[in-house]
Protein backbone atom coordinates (compact mmCIF):
# COMPACT_ATOMS: atom_id res chain seq x y z
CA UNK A 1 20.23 8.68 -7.71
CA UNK A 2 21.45 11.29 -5.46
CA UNK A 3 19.68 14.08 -7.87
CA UNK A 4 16.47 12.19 -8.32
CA UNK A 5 13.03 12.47 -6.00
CA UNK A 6 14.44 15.00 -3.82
CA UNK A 7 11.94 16.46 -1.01
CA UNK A 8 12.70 20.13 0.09
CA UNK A 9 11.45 21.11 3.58
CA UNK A 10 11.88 17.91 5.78
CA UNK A 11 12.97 18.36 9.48
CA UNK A 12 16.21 16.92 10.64
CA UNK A 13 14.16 14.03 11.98
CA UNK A 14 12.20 13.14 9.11
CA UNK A 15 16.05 13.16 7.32
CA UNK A 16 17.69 10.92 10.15
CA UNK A 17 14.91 8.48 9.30
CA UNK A 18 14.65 7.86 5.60
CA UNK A 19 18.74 7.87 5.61
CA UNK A 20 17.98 4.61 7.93
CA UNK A 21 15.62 3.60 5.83
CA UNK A 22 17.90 3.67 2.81
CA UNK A 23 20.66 2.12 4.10
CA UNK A 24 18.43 -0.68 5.50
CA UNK A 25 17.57 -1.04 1.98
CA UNK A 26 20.68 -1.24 0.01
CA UNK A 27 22.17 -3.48 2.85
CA UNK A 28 19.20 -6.39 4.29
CA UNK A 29 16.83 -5.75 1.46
CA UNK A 30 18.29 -5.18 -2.08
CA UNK A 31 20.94 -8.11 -1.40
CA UNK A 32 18.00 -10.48 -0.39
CA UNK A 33 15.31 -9.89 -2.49
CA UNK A 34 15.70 -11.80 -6.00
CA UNK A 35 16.07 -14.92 -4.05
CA UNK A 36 12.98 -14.62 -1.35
CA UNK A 37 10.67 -13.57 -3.84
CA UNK A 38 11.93 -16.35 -6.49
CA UNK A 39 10.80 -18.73 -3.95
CA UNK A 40 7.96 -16.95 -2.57
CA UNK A 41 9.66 -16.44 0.97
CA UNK A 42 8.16 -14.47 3.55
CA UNK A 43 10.94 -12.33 4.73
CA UNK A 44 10.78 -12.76 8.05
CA UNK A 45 14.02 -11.20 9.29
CA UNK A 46 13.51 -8.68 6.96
CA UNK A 47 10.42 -7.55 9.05
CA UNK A 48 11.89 -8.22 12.43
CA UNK A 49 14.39 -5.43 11.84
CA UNK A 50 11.73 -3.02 10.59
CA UNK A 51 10.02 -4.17 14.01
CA UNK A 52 13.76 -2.92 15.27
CA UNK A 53 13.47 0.38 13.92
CA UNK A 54 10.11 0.95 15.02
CA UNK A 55 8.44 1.31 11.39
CA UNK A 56 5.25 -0.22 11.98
CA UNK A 57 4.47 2.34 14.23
CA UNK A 58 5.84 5.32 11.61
CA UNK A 59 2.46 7.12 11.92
CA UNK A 60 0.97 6.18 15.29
CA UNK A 61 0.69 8.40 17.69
CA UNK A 62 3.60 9.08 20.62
CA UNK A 63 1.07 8.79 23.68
CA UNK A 64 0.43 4.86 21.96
CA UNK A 65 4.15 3.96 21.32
CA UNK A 66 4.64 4.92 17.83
CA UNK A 67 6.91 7.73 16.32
CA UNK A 68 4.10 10.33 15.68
CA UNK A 69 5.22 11.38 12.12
CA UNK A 70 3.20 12.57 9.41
CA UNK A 71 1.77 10.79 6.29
CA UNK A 72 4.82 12.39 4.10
CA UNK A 73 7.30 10.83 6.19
CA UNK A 74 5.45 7.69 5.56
CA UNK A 75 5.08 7.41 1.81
CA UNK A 76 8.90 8.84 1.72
CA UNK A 77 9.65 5.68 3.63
CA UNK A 78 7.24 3.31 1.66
CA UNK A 79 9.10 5.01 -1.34
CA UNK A 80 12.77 3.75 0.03
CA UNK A 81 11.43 0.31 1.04
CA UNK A 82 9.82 0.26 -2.49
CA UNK A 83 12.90 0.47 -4.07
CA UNK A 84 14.35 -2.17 -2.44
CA UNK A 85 11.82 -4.59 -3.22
CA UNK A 86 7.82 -3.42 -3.24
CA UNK A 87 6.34 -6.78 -1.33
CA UNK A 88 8.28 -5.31 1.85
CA UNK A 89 6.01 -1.97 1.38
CA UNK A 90 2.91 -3.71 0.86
CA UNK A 91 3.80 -5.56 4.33
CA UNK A 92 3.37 -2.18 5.93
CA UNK A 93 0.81 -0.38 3.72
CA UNK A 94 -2.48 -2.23 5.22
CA UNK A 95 -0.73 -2.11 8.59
CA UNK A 96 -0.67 1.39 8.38
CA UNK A 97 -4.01 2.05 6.54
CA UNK A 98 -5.59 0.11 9.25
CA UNK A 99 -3.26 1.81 12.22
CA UNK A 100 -4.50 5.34 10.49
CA UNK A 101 -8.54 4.05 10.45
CA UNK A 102 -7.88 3.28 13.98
CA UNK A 103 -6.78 6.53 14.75
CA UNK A 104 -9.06 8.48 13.42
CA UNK A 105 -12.02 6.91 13.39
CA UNK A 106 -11.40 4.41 16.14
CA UNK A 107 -13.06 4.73 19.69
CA UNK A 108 -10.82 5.38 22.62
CA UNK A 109 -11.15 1.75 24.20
CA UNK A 110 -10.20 0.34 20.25
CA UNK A 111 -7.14 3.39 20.27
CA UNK A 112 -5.88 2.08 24.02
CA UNK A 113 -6.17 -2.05 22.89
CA UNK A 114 -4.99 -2.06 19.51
CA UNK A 115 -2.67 0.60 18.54
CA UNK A 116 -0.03 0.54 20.91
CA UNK A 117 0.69 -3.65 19.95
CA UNK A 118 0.42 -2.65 16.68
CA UNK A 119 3.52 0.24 17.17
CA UNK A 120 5.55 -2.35 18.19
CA UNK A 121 4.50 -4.76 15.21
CA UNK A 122 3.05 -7.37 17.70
CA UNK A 123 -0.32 -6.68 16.30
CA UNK A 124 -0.57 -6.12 12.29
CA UNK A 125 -3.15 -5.11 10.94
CA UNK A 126 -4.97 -6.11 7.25
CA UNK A 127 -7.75 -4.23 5.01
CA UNK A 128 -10.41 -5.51 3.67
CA UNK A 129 -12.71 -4.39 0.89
CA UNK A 130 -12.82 -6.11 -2.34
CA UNK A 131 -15.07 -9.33 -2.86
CA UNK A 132 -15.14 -12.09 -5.89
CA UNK A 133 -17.96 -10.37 -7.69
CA UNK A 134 -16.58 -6.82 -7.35
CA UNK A 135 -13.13 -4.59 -7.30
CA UNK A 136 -13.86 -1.11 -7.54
CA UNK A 137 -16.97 -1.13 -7.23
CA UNK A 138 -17.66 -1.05 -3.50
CA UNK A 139 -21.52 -0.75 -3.61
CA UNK A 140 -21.82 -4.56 -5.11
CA UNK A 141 -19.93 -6.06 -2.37
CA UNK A 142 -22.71 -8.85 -0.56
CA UNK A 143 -21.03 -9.63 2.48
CA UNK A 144 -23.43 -8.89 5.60
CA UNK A 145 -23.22 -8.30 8.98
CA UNK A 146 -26.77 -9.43 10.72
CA UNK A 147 -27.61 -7.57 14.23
CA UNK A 148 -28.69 -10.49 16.81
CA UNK A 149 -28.84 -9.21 20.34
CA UNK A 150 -25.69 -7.38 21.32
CA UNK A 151 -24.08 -8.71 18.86
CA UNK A 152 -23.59 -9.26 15.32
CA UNK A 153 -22.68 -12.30 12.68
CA UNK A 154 -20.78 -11.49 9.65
CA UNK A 155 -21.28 -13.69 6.28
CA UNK A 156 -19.71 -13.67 3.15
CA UNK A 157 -16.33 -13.74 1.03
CA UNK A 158 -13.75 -11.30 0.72
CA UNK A 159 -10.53 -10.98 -1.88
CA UNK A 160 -7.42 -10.04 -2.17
CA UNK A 161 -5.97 -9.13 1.88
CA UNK A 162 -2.41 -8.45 1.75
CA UNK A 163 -1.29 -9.34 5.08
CA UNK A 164 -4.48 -11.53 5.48
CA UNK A 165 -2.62 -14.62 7.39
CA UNK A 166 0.06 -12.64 9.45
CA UNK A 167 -2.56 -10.32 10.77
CA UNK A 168 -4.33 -9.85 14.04
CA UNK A 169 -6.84 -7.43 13.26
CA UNK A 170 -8.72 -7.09 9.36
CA UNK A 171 -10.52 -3.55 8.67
CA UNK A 172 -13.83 -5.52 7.04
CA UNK A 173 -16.08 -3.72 5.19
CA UNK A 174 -19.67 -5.22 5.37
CA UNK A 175 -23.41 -4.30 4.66
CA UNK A 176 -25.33 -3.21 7.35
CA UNK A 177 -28.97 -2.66 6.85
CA UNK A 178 -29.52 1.10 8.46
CA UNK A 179 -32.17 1.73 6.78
CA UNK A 180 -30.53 4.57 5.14
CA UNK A 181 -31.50 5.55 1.45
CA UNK A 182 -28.21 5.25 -0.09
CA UNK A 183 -26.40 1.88 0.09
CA UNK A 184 -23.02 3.59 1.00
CA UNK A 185 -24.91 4.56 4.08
CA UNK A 186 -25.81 0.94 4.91
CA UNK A 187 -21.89 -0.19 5.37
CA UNK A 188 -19.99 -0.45 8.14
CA UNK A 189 -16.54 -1.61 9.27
CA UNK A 190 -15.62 -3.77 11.54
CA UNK A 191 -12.46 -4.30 13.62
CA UNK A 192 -11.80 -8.69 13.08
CA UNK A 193 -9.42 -9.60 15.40
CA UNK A 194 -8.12 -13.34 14.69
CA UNK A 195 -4.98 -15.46 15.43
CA UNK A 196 -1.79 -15.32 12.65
CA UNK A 197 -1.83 -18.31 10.15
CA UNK A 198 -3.94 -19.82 7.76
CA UNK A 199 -7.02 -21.87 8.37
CA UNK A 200 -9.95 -20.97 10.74
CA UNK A 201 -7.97 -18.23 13.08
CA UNK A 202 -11.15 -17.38 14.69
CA UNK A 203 -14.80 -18.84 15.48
CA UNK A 204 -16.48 -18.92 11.45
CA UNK A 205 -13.30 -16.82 10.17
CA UNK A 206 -10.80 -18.61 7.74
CA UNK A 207 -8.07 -17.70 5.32
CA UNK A 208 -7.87 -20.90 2.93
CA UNK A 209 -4.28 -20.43 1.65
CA UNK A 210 -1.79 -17.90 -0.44
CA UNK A 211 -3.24 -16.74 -3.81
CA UNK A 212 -0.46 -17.53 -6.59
CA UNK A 213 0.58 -14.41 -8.29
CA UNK A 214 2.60 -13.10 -10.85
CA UNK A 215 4.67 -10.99 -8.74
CA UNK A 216 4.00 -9.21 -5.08
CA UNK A 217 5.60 -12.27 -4.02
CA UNK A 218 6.92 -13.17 -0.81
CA UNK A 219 4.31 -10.98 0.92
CA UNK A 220 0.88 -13.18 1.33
CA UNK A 221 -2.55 -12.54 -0.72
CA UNK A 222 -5.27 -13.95 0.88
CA UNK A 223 -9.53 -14.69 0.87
CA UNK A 224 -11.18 -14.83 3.87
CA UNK A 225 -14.05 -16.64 4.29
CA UNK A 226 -16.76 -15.41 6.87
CA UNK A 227 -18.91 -17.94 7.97
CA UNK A 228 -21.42 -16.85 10.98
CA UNK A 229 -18.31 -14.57 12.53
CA UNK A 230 -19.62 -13.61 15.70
CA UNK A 231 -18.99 -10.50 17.39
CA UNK A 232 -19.94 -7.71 19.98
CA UNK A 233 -21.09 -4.55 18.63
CA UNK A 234 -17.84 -3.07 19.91
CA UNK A 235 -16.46 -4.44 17.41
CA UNK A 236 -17.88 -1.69 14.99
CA UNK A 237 -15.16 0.96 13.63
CA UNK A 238 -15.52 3.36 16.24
CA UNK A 239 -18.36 1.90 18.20
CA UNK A 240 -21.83 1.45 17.34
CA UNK A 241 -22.19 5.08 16.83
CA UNK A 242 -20.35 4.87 13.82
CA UNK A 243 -22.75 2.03 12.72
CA UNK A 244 -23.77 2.50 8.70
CA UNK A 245 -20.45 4.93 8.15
CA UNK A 246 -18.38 2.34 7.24
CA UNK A 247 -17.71 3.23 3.42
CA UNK A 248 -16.75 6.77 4.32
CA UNK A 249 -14.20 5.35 6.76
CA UNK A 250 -13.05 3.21 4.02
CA UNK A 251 -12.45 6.07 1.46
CA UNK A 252 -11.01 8.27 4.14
CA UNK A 253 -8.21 5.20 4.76
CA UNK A 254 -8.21 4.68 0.40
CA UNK A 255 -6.87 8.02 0.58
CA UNK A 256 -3.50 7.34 2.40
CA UNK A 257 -3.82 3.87 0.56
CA UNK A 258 -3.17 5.73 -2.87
CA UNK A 259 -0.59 8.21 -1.45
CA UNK A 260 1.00 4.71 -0.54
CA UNK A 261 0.53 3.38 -3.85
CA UNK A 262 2.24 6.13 -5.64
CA UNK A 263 5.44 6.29 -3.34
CA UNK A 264 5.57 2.52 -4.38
CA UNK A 265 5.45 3.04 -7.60
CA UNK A 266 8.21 5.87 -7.65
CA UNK A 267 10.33 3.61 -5.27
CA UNK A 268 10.10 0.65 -8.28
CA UNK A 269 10.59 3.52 -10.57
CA UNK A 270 13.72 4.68 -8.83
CA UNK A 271 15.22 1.49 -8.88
CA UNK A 272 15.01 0.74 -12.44
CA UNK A 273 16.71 3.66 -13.21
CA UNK A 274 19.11 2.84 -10.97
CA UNK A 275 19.71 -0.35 -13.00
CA UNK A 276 19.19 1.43 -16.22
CA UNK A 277 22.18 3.75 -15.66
CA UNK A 278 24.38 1.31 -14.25
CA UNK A 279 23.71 -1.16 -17.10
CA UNK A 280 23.60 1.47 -19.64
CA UNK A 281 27.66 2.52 -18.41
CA UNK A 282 29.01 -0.54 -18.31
CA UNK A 283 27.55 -2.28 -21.26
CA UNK A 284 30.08 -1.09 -24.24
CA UNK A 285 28.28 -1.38 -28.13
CA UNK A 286 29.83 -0.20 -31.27
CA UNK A 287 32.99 0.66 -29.35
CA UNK A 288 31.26 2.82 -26.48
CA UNK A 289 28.93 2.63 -23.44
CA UNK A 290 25.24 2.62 -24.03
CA UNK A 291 24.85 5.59 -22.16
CA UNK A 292 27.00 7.63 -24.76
CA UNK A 293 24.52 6.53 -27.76
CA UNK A 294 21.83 9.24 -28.04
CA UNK A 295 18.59 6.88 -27.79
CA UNK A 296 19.81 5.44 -24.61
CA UNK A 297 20.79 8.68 -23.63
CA UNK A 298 17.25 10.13 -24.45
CA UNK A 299 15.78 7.65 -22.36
CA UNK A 300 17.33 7.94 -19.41
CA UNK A 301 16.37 11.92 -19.38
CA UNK A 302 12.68 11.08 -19.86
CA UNK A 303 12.77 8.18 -17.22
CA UNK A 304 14.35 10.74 -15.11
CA UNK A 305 11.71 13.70 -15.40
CA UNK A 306 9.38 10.69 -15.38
CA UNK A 307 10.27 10.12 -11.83
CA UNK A 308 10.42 13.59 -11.10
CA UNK A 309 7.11 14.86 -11.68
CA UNK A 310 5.22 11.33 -9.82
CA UNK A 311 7.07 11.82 -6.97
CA UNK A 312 6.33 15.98 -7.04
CA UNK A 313 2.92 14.60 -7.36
CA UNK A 314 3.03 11.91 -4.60
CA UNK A 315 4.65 14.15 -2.50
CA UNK A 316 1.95 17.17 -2.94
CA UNK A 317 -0.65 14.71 -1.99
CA UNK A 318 0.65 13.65 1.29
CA UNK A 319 1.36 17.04 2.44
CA UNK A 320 -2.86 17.89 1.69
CA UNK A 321 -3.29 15.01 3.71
CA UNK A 322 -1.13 16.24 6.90
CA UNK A 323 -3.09 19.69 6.10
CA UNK A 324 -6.26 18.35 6.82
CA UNK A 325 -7.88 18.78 3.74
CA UNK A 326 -9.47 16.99 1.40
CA UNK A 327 -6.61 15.18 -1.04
CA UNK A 328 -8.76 12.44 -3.02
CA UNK A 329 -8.57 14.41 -6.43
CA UNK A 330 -4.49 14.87 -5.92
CA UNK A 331 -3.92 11.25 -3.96
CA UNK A 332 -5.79 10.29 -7.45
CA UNK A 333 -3.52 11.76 -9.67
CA UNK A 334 -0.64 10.69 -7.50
CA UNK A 335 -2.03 7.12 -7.81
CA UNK A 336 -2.60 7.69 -11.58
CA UNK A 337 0.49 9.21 -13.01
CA UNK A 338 3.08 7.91 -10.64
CA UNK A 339 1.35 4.03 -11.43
CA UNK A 340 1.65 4.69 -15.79
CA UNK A 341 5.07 6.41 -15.37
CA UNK A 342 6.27 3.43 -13.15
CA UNK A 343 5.07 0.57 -16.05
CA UNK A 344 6.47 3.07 -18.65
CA UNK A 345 10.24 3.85 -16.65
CA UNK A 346 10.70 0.15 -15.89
CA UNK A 347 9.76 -1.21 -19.41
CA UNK A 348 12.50 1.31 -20.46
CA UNK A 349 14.78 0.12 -18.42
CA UNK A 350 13.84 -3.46 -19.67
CA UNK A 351 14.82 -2.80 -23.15
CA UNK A 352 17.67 -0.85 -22.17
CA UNK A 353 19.40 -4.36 -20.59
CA UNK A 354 18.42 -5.95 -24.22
CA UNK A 355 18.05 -10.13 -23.70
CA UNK A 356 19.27 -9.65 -20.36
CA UNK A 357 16.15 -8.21 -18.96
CA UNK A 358 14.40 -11.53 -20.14
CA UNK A 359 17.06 -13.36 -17.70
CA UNK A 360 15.87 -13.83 -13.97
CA UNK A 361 19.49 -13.45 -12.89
CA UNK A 362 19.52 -9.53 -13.49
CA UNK A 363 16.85 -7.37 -11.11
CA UNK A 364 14.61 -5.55 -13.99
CA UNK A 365 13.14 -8.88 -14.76
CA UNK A 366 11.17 -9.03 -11.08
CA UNK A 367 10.46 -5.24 -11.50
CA UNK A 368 8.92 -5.76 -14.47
CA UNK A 369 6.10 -8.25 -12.92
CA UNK A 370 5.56 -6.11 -9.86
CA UNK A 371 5.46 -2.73 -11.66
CA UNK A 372 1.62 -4.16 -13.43
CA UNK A 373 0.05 -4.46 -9.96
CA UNK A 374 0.46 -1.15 -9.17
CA UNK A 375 -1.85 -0.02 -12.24
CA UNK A 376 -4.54 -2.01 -10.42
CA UNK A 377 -4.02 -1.75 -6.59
CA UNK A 378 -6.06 0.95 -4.81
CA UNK A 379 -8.69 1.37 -8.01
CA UNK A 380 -7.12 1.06 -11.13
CA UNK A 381 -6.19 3.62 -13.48
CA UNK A 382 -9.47 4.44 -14.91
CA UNK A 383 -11.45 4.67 -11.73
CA UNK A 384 -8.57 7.22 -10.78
CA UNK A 385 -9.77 9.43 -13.71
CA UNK A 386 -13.66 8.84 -13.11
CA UNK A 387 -12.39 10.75 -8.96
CA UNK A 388 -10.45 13.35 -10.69
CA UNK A 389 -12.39 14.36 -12.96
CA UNK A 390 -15.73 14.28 -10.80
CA UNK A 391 -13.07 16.16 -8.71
CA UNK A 392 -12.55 18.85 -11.47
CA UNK A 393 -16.27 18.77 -12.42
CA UNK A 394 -16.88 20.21 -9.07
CA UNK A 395 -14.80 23.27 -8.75
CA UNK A 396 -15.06 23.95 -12.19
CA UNK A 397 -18.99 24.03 -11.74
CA UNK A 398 -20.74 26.74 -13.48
């Protein structure tokens, strides 16, 4: 592995850290995964070393408590936890989204409350988009936030919140009637600040319970139910000011959200190649390794360029990001490539362990549930092409 996903141009800092990172991985991660996310643990002392290390506030600014580092730094961290076991990432990825929404589009009073809590972890932080009826397609979501006084009450259903229970504060998307012609311009999002745990965690706000998944386990998956939510208009992303620019917020956070998605998906990616190899030299057939025979061999060189170019990719887009610039067409085909190659690398690796890989004693066979949700999470694959090539459309105009 010491070839693979290399990143030239990182300061001695942003070095120090993701060797940290690492060996946090190989030694209270790796060794602990297959059996917390067999039985659906939370990994609770898992998280209260990353709280140690000062990870949940990777990206958050110095004067708040965090580290200050860039977006890069961050999905080359996501990519290490990733490879240790991808529910820890996914811990961290709404945390941060919502840390980076704050940041940017938060007002000063929401900047002073909430971010330096969540630096230290005390405060987490979960995102919240998606609804029963619709996925990716944001206009159809029907939950509604109603203006009545100074305030406002919030009604409807929401999906799939990682983090929903063990979070303090959920980044809600919500219609908003603005009177605006275009229905993105009649969203907003709202800052929902509850108690940890399941059941009603604030006034009309309840997560039910832990959706049961195929893999992503260990971390929850939540609904939340609002149900006459009641709160001040402060309570708007960035004040009422900001009222009806909730959905651009949104896609301005879904942008780091698919940078994120990506470095998970070349963390899994890494790993199973890690097994590959190891499996593939000590696993003799017909009087020699696997590795010697030439269709093993073969494989292993694709899975390895495979790797390469996502995390070139994944890389490129984070840097547009700390640039300033737009990065949705390249955090797209981050998202895109780095997702396929990651299904593709770790069903290689799969076939390469033979009936072993069917066995839930040996590692591949938990990689090879998790690696699925990635070709889904943060728009699935073919909403990633319908941005890029709108992207392409664009500045290709004649």
């Amino acid at each position: 592995m010491a070839r693979l996903a290399q990143t030239p141009g990182l300061t001695d800092v942003q070095r120090s850290i993701l060797e940290t990172v690492r060996e946090f991985a190989d030694k209270e991660i790796i060794p602990h995964a297959q059996r917390l996310e067999h039985a659906d643990e939370y990994p609770a002392d898992i998280l209260d070393g990353m709280r140690e290390m000062g990870l949940f506030g990777l990206t958050i600014a110095e004067e708040y408590g965090g580290l200050g580092e860039s977006l890069l730094t961050y999905a080359l961290v996501v990519e290490e936890l990733s490879r240790g076991w991808m529910s820890i990432s996914g811990i961290v990825n709404t945390h941060f989204i919502v840390a980076y929404l704050i940041s940017q589009h938060g007002s000063a009073e929401q900047k002073s409350r909430l971010l330096p809590k969540m630096a230290t972890g005390e405060v987490r932080g979960a995102f919240s988009m998606s609804e029963p009826e619709c996925g990716s397609d944001v206009s159809a979501i029907k939950s509604k936030a109603v203006r009545d006084g100074d305030n406002y009450v919030l009604n409807g259903q929401k999906m799939w919140l990682t983090n929903g229970a063990y979070s303090s504060v959920v980044a809600t998307l919500v219609k908003t009637d603005t009177g605006a012609d275009s229905v993105y311009g009649n969203m907003s999002t709202f800052l929902l600040e509850k108690e940890p745990g399941f059941g009603e965690t604030a006034p009309g706000l309840t997560i039910p319970g832990k959706i049961d998944k195929m893999g992503y386990k260990g971390v929850e998956t939540t609904e939340m139910v609002l149900d006459g939510v009641t709160v001040p208009e402060t309570a708007i992303l960035g004040g009422a000011d900001k009222l009806g620019r909730g959905f651009y917020q949104m896609m301005d956070g879904i942008e780091v959200g698919r940078v994120n998605v990506a470095a998970r998906a070349c963390g899994i990616s890494i790993r199973a190649f890690e097994l590959a190899v190891a499996y593939a030299q000590q696993r003799r057939t017909f009087g020699q390794p696997l590795a010697r025979h030439q269709a093993i061999a073969f494989k292993l060189a694709e899975m390895g360029t495979k790797i390469e170019a996502a995390h070139a990719l994944m890389v490129n887009a984070a840097r547009l990001k700390d640039a300033g610039q737009r990065n949705d067409v390249e955090a797209g085909m981050a998202k895109l490539l780095a997702s396929e190659y990651c299904a593709e690398v770790v069903q290689e690796a799969f076939r390469i362990h033979g009936g072993y890989g069917y066995s839930k004693e040996y590692e591949i066979e938990r990689l090879m549930r998790e690696a699925p949700f990635l070709l889904i999470g943060e728009g699935t694959s073919e909403i990633q092409k319908t941005i890029i090539s709108r992207g392409l459309l664009k500045e290709y105009k004649l």
